[in-house]
PDBML (XML) file of the C-alpha atoms, coordinates in Angstrom:
<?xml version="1.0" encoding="UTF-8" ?>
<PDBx:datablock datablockName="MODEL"
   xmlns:PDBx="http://pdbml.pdb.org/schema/pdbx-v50.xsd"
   xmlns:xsi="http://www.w3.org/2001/XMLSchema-instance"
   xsi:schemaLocation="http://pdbml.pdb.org/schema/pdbx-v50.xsd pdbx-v50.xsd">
   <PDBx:atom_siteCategory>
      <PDBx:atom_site id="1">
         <PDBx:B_iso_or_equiv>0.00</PDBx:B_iso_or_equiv>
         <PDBx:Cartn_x>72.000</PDBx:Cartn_x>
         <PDBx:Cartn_y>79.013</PDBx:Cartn_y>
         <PDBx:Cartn_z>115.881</PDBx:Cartn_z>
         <PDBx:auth_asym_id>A</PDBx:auth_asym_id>
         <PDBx:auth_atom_id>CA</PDBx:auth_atom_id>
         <PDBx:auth_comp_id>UNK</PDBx:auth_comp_id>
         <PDBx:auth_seq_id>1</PDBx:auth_seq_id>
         <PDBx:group_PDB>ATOM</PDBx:group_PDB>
         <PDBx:label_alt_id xsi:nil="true" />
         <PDBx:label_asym_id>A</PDBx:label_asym_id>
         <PDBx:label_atom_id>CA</PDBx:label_atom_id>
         <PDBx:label_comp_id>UNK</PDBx:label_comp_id>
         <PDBx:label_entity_id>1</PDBx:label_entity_id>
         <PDBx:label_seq_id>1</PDBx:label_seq_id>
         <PDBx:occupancy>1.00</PDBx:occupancy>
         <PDBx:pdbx_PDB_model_num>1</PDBx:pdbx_PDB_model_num>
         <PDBx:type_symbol>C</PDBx:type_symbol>
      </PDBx:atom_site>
      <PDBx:atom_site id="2">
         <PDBx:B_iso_or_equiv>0.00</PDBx:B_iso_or_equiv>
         <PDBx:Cartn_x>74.384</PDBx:Cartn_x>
         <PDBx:Cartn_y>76.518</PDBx:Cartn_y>
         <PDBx:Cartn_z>114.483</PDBx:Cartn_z>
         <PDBx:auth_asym_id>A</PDBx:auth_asym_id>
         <PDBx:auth_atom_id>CA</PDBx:auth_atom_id>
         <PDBx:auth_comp_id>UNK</PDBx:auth_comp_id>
         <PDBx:auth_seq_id>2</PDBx:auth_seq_id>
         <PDBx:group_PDB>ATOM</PDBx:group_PDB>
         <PDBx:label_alt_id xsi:nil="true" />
         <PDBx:label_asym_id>A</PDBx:label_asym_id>
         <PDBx:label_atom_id>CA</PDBx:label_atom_id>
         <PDBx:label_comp_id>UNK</PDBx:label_comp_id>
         <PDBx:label_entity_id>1</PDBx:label_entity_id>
         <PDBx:label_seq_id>2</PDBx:label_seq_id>
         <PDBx:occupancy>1.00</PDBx:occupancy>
         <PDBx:pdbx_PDB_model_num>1</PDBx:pdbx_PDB_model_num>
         <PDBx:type_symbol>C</PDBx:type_symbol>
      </PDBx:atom_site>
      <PDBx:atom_site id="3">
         <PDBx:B_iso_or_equiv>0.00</PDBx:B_iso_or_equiv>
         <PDBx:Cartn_x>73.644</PDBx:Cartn_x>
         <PDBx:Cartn_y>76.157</PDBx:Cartn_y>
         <PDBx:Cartn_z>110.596</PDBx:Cartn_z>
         <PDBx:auth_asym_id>A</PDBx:auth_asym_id>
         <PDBx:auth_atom_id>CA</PDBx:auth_atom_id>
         <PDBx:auth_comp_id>UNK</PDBx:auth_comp_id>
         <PDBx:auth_seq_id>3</PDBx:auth_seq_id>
         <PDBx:group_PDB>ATOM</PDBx:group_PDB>
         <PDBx:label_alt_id xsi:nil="true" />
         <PDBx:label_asym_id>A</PDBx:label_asym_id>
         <PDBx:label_atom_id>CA</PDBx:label_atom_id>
         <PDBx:label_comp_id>UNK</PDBx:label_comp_id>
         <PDBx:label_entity_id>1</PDBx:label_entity_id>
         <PDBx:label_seq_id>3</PDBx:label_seq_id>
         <PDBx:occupancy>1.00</PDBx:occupancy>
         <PDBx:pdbx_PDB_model_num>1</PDBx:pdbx_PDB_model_num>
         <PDBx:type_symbol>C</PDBx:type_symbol>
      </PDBx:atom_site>
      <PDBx:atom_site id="4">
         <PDBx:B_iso_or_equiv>0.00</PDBx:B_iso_or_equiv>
         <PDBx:Cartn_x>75.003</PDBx:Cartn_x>
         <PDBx:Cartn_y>73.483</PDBx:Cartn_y>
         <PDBx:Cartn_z>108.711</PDBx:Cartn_z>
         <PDBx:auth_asym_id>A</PDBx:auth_asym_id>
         <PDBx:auth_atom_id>CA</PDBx:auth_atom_id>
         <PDBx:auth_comp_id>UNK</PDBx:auth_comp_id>
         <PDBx:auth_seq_id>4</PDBx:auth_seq_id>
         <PDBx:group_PDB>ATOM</PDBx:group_PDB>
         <PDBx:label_alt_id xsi:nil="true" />
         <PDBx:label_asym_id>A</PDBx:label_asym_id>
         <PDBx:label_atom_id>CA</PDBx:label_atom_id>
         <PDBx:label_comp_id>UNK</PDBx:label_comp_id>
         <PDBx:label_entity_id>1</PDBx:label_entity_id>
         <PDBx:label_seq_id>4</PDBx:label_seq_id>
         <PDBx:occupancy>1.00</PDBx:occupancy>
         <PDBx:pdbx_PDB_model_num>1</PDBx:pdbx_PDB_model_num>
         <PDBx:type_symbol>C</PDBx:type_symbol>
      </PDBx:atom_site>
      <PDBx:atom_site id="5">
         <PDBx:B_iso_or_equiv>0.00</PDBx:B_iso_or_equiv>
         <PDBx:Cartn_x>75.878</PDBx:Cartn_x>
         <PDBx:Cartn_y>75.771</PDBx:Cartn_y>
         <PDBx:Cartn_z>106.247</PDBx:Cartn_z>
         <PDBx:auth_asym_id>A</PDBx:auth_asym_id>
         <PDBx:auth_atom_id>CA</PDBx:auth_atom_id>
         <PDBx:auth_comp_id>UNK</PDBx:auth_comp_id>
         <PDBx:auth_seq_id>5</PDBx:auth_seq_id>
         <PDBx:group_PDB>ATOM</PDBx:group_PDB>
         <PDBx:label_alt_id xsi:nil="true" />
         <PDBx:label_asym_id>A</PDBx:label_asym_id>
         <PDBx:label_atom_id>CA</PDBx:label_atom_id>
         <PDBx:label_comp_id>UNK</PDBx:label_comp_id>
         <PDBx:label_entity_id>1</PDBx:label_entity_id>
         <PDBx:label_seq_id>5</PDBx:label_seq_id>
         <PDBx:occupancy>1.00</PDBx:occupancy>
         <PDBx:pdbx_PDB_model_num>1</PDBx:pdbx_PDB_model_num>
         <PDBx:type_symbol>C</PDBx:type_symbol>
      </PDBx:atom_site>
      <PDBx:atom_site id="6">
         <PDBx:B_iso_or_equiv>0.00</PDBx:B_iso_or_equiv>
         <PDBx:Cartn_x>76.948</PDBx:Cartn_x>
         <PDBx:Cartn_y>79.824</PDBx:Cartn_y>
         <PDBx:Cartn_z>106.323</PDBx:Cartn_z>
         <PDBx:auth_asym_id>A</PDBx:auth_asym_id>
         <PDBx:auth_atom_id>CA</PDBx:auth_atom_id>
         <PDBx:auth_comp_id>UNK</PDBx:auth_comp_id>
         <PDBx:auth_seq_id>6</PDBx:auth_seq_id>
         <PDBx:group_PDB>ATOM</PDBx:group_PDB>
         <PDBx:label_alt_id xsi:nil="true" />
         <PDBx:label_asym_id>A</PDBx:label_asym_id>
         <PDBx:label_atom_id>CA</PDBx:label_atom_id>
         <PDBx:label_comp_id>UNK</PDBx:label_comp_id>
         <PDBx:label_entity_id>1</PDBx:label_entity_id>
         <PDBx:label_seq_id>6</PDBx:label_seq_id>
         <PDBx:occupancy>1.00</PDBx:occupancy>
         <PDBx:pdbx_PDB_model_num>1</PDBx:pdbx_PDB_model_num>
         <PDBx:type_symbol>C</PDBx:type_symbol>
      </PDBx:atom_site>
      <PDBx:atom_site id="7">
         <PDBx:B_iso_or_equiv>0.00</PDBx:B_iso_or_equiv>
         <PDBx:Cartn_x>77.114</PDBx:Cartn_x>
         <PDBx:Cartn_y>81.726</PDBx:Cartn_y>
         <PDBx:Cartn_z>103.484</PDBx:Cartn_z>
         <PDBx:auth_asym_id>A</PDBx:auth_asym_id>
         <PDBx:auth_atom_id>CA</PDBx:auth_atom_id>
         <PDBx:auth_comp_id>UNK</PDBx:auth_comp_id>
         <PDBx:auth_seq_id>7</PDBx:auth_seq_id>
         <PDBx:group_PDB>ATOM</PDBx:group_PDB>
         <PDBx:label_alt_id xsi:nil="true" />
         <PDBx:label_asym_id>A</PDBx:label_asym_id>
         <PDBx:label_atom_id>CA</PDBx:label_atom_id>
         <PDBx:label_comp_id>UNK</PDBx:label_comp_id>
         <PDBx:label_entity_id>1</PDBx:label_entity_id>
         <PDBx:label_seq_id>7</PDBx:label_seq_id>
         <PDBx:occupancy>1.00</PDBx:occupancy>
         <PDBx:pdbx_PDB_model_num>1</PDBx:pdbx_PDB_model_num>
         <PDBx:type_symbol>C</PDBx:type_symbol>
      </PDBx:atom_site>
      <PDBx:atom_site id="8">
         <PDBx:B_iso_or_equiv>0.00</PDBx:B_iso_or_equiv>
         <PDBx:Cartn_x>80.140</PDBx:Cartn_x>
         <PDBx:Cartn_y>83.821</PDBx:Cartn_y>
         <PDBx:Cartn_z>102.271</PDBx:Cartn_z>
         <PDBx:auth_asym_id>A</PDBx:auth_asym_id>
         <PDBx:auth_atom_id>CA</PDBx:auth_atom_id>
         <PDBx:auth_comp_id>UNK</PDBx:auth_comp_id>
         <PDBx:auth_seq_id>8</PDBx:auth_seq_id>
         <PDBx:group_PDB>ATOM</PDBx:group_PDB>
         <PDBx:label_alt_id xsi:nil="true" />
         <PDBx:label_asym_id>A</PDBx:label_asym_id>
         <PDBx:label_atom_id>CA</PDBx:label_atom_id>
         <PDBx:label_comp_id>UNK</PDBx:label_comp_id>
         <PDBx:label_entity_id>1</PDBx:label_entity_id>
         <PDBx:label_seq_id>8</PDBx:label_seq_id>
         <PDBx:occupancy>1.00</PDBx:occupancy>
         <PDBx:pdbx_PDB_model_num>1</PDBx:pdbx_PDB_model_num>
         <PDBx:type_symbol>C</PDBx:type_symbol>
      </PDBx:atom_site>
      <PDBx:atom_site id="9">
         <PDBx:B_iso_or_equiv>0.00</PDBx:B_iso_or_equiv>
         <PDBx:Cartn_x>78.870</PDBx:Cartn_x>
         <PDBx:Cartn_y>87.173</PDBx:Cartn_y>
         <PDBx:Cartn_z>103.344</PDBx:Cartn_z>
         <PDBx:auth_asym_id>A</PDBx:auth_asym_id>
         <PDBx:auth_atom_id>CA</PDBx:auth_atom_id>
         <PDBx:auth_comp_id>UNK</PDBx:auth_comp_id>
         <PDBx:auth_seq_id>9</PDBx:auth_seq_id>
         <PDBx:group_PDB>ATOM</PDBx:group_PDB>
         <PDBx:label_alt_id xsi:nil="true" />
         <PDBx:label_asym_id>A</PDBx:label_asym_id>
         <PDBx:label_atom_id>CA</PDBx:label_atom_id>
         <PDBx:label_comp_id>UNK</PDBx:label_comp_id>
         <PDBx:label_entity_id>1</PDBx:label_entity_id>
         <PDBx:label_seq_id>9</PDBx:label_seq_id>
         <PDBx:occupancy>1.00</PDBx:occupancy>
         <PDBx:pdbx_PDB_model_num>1</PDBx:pdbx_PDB_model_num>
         <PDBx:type_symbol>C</PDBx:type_symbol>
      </PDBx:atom_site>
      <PDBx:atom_site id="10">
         <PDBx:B_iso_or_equiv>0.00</PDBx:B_iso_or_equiv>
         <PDBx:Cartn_x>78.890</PDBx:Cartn_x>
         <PDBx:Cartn_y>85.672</PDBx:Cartn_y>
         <PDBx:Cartn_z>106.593</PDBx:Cartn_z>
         <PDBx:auth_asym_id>A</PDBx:auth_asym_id>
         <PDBx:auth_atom_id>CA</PDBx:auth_atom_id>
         <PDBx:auth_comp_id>UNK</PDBx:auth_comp_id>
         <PDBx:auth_seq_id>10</PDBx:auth_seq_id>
         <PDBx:group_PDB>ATOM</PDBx:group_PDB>
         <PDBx:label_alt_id xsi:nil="true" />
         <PDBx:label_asym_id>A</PDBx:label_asym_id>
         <PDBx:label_atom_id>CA</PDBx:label_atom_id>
         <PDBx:label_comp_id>UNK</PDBx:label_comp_id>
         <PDBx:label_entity_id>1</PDBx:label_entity_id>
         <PDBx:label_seq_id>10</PDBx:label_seq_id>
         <PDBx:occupancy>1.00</PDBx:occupancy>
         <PDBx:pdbx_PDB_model_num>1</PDBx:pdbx_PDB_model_num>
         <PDBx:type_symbol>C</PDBx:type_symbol>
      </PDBx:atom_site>
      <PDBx:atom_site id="11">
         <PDBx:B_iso_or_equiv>0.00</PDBx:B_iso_or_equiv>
         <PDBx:Cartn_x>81.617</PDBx:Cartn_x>
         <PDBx:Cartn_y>84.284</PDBx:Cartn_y>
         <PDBx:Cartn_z>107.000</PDBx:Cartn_z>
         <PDBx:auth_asym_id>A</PDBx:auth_asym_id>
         <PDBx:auth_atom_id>CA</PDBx:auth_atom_id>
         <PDBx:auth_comp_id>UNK</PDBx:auth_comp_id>
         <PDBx:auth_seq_id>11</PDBx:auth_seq_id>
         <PDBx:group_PDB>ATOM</PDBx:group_PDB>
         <PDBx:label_alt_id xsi:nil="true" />
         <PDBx:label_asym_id>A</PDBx:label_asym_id>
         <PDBx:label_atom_id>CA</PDBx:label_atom_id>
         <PDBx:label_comp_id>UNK</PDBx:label_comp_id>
         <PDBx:label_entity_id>1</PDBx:label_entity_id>
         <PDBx:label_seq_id>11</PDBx:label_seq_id>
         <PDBx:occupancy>1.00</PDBx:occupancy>
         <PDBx:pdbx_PDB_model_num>1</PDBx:pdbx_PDB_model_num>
         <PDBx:type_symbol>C</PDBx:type_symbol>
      </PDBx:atom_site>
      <PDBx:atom_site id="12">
         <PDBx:B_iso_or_equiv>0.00</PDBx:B_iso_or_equiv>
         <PDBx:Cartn_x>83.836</PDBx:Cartn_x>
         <PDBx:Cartn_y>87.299</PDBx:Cartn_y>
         <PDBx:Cartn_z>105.444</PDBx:Cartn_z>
         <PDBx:auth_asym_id>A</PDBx:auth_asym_id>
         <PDBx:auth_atom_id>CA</PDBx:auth_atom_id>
         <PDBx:auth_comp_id>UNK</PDBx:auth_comp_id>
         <PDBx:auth_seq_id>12</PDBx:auth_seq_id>
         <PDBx:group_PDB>ATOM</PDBx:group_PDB>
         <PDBx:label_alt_id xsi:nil="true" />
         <PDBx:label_asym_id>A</PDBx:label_asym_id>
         <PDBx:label_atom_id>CA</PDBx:label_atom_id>
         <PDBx:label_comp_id>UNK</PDBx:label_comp_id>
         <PDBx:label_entity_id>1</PDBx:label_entity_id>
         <PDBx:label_seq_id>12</PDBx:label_seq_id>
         <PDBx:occupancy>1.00</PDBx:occupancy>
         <PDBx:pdbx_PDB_model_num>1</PDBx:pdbx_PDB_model_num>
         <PDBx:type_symbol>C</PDBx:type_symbol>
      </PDBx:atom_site>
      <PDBx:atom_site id="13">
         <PDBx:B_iso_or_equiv>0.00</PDBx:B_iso_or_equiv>
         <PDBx:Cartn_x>82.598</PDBx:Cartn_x>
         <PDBx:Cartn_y>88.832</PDBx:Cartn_y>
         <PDBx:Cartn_z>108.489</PDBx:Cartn_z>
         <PDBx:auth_asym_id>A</PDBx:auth_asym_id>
         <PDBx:auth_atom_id>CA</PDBx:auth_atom_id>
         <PDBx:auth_comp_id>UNK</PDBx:auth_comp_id>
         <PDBx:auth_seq_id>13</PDBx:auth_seq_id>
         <PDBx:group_PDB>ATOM</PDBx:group_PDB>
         <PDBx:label_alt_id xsi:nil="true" />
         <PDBx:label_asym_id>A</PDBx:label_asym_id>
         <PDBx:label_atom_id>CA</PDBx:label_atom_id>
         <PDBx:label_comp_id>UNK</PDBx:label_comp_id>
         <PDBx:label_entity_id>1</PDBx:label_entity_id>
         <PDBx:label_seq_id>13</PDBx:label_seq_id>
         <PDBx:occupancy>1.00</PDBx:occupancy>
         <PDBx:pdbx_PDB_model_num>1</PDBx:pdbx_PDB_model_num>
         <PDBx:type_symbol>C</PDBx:type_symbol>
      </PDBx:atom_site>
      <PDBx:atom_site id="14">
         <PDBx:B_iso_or_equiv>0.00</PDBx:B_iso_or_equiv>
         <PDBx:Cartn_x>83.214</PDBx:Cartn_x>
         <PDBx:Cartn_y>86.764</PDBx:Cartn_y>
         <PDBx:Cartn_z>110.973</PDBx:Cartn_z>
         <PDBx:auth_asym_id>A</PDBx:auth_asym_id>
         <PDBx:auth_atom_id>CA</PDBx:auth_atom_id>
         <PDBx:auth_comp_id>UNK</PDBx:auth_comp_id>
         <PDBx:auth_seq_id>14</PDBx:auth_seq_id>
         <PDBx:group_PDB>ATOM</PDBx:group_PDB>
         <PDBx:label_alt_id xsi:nil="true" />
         <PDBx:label_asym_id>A</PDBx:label_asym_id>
         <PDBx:label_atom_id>CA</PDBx:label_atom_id>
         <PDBx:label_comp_id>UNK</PDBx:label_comp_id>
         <PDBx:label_entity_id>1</PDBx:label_entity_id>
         <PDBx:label_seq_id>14</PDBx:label_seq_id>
         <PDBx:occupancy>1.00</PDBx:occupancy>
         <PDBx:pdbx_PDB_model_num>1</PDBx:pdbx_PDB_model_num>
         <PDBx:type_symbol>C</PDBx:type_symbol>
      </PDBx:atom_site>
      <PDBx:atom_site id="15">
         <PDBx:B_iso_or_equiv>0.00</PDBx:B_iso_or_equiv>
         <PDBx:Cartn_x>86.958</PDBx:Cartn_x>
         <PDBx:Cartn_y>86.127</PDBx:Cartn_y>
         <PDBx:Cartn_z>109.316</PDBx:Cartn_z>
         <PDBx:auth_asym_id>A</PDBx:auth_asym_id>
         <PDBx:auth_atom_id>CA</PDBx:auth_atom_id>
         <PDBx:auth_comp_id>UNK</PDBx:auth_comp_id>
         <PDBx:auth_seq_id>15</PDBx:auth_seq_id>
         <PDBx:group_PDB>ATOM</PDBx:group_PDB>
         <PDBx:label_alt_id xsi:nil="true" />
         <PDBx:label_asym_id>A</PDBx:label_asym_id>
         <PDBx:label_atom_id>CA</PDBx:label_atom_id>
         <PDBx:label_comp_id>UNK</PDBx:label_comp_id>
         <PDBx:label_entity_id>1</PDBx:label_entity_id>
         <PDBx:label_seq_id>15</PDBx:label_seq_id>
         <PDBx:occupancy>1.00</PDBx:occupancy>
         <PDBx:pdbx_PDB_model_num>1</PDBx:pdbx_PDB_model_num>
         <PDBx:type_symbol>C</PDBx:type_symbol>
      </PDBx:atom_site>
      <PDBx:atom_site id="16">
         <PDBx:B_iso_or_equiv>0.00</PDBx:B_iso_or_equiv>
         <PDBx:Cartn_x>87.503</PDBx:Cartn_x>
         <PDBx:Cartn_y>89.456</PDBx:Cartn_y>
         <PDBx:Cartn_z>109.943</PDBx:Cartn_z>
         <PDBx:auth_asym_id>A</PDBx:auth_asym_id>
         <PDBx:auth_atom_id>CA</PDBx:auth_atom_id>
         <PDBx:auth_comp_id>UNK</PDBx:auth_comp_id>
         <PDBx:auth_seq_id>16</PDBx:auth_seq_id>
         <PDBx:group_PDB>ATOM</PDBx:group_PDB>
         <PDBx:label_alt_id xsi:nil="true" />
         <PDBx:label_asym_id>A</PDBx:label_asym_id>
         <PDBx:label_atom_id>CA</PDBx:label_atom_id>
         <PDBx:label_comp_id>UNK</PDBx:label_comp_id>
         <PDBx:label_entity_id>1</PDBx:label_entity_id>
         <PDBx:label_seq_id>16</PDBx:label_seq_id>
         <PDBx:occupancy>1.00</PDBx:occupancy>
         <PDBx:pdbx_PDB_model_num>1</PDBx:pdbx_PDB_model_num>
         <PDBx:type_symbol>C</PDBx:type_symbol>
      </PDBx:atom_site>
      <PDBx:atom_site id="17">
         <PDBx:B_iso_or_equiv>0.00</PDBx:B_iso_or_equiv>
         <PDBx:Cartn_x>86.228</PDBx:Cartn_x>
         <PDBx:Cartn_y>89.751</PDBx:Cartn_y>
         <PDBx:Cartn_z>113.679</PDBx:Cartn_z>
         <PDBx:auth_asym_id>A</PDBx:auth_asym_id>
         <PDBx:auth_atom_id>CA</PDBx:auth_atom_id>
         <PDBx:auth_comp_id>UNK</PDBx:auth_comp_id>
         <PDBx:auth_seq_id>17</PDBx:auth_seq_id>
         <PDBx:group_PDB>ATOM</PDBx:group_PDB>
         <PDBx:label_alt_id xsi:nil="true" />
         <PDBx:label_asym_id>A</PDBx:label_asym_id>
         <PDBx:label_atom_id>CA</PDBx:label_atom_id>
         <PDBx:label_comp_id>UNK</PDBx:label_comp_id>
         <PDBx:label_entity_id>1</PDBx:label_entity_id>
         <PDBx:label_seq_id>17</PDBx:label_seq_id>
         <PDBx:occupancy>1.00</PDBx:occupancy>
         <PDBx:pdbx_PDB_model_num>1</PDBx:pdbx_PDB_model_num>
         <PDBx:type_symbol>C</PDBx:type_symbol>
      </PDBx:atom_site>
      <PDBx:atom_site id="18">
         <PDBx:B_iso_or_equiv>0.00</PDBx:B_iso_or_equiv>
         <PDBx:Cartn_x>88.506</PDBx:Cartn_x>
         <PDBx:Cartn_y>86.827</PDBx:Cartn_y>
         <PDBx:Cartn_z>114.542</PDBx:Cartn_z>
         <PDBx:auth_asym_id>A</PDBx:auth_asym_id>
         <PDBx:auth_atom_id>CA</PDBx:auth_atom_id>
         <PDBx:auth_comp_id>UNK</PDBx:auth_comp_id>
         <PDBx:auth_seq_id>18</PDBx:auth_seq_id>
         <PDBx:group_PDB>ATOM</PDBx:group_PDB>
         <PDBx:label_alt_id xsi:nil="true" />
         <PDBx:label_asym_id>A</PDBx:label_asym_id>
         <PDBx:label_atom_id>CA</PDBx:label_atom_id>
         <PDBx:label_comp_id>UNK</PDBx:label_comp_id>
         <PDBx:label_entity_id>1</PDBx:label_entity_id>
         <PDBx:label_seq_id>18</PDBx:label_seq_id>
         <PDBx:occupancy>1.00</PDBx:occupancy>
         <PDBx:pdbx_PDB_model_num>1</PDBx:pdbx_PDB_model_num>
         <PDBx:type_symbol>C</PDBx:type_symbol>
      </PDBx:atom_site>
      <PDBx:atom_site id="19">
         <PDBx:B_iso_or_equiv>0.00</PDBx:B_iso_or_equiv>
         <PDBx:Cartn_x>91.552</PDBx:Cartn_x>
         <PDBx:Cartn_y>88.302</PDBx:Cartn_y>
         <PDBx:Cartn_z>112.821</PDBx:Cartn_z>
         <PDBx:auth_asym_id>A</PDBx:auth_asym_id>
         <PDBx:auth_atom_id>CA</PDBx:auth_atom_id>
         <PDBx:auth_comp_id>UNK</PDBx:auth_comp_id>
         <PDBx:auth_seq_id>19</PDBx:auth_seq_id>
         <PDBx:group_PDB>ATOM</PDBx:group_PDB>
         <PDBx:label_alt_id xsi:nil="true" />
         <PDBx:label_asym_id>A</PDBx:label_asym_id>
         <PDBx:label_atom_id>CA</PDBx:label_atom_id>
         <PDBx:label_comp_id>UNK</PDBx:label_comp_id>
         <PDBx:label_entity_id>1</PDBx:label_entity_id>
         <PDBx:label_seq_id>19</PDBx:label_seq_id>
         <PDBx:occupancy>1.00</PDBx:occupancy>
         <PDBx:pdbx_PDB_model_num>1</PDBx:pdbx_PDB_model_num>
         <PDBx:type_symbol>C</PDBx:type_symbol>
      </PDBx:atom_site>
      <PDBx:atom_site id="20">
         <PDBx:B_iso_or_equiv>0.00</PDBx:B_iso_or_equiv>
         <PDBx:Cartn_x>90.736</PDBx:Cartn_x>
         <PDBx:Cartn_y>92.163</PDBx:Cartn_y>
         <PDBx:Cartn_z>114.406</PDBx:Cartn_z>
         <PDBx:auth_asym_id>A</PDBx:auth_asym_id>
         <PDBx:auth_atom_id>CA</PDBx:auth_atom_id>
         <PDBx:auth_comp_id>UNK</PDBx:auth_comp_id>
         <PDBx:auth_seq_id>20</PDBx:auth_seq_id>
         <PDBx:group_PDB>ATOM</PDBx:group_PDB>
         <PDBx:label_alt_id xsi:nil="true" />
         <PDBx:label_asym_id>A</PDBx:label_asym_id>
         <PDBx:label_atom_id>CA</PDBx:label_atom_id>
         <PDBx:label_comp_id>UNK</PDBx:label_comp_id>
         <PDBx:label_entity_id>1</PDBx:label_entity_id>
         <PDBx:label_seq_id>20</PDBx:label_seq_id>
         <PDBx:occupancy>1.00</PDBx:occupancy>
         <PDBx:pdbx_PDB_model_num>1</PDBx:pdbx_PDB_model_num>
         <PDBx:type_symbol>C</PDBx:type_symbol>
      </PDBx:atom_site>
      <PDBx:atom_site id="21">
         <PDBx:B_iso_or_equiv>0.00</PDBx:B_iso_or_equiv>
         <PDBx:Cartn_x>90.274</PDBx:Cartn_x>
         <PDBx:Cartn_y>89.893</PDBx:Cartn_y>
         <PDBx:Cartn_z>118.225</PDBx:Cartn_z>
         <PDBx:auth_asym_id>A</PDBx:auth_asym_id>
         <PDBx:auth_atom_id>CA</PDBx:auth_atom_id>
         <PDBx:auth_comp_id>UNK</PDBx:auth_comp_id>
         <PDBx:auth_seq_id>21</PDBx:auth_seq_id>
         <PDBx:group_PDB>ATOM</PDBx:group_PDB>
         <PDBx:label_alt_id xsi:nil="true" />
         <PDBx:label_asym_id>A</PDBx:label_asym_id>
         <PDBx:label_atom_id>CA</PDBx:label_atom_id>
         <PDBx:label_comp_id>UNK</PDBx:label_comp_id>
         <PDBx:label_entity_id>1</PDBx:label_entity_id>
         <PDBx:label_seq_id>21</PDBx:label_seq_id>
         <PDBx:occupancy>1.00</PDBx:occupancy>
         <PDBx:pdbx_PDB_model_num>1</PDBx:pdbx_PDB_model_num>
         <PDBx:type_symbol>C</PDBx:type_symbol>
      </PDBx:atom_site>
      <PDBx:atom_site id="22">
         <PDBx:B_iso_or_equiv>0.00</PDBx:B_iso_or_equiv>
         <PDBx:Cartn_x>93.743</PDBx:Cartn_x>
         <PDBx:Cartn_y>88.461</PDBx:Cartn_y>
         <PDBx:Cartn_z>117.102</PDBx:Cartn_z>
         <PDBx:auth_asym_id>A</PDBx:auth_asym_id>
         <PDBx:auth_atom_id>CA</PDBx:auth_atom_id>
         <PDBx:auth_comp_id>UNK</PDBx:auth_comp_id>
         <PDBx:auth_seq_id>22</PDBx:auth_seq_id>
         <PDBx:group_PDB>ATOM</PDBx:group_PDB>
         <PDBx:label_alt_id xsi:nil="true" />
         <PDBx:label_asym_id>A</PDBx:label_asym_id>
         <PDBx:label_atom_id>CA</PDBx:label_atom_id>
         <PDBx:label_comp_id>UNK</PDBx:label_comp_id>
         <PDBx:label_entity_id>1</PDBx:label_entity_id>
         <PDBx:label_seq_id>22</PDBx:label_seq_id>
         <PDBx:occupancy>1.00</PDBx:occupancy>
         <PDBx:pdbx_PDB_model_num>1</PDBx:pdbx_PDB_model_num>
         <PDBx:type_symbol>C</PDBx:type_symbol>
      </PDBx:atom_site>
      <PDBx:atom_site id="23">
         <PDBx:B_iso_or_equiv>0.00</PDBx:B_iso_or_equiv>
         <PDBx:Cartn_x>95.616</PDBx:Cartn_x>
         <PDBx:Cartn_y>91.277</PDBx:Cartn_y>
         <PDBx:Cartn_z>115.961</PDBx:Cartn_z>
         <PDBx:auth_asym_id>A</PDBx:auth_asym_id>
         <PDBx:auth_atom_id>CA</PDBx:auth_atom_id>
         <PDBx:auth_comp_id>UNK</PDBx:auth_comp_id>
         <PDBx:auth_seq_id>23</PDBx:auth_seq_id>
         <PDBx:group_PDB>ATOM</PDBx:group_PDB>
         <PDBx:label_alt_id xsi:nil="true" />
         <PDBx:label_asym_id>A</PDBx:label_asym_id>
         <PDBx:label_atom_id>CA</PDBx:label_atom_id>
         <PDBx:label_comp_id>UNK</PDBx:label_comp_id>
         <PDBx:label_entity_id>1</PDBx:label_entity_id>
         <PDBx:label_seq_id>23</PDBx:label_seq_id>
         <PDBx:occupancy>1.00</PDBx:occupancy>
         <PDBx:pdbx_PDB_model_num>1</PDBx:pdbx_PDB_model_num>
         <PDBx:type_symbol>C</PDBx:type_symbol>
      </PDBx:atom_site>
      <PDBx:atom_site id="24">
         <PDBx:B_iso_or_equiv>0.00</PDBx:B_iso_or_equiv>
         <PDBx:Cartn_x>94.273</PDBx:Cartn_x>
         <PDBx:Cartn_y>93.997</PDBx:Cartn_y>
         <PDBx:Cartn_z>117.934</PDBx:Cartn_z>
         <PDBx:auth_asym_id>A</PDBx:auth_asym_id>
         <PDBx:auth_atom_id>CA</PDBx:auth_atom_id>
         <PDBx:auth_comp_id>UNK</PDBx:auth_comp_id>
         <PDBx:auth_seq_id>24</PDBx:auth_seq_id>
         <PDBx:group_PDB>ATOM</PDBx:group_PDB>
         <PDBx:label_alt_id xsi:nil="true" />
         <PDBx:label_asym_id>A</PDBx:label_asym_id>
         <PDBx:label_atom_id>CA</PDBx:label_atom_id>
         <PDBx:label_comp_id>UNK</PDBx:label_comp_id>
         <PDBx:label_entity_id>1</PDBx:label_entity_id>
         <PDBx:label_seq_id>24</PDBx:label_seq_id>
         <PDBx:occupancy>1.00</PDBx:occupancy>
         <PDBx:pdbx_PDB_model_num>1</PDBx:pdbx_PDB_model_num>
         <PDBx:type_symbol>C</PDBx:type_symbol>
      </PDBx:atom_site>
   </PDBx:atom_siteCategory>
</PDBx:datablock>
């Protein structure tokens, strides 16, 4: 549950989860 490594899929996602928390 904590990887050393995430891939970009991933982490596109959760980029845009924490800027839709943030903004919305």
């Amino acid at each position: 549950n904590s990887p050393s490594d995430v891939n970009l899929a991933s982490l596109l996602s959760s980029s845009e989860l924490a800027a839709t928390s943030v903004f919305t």
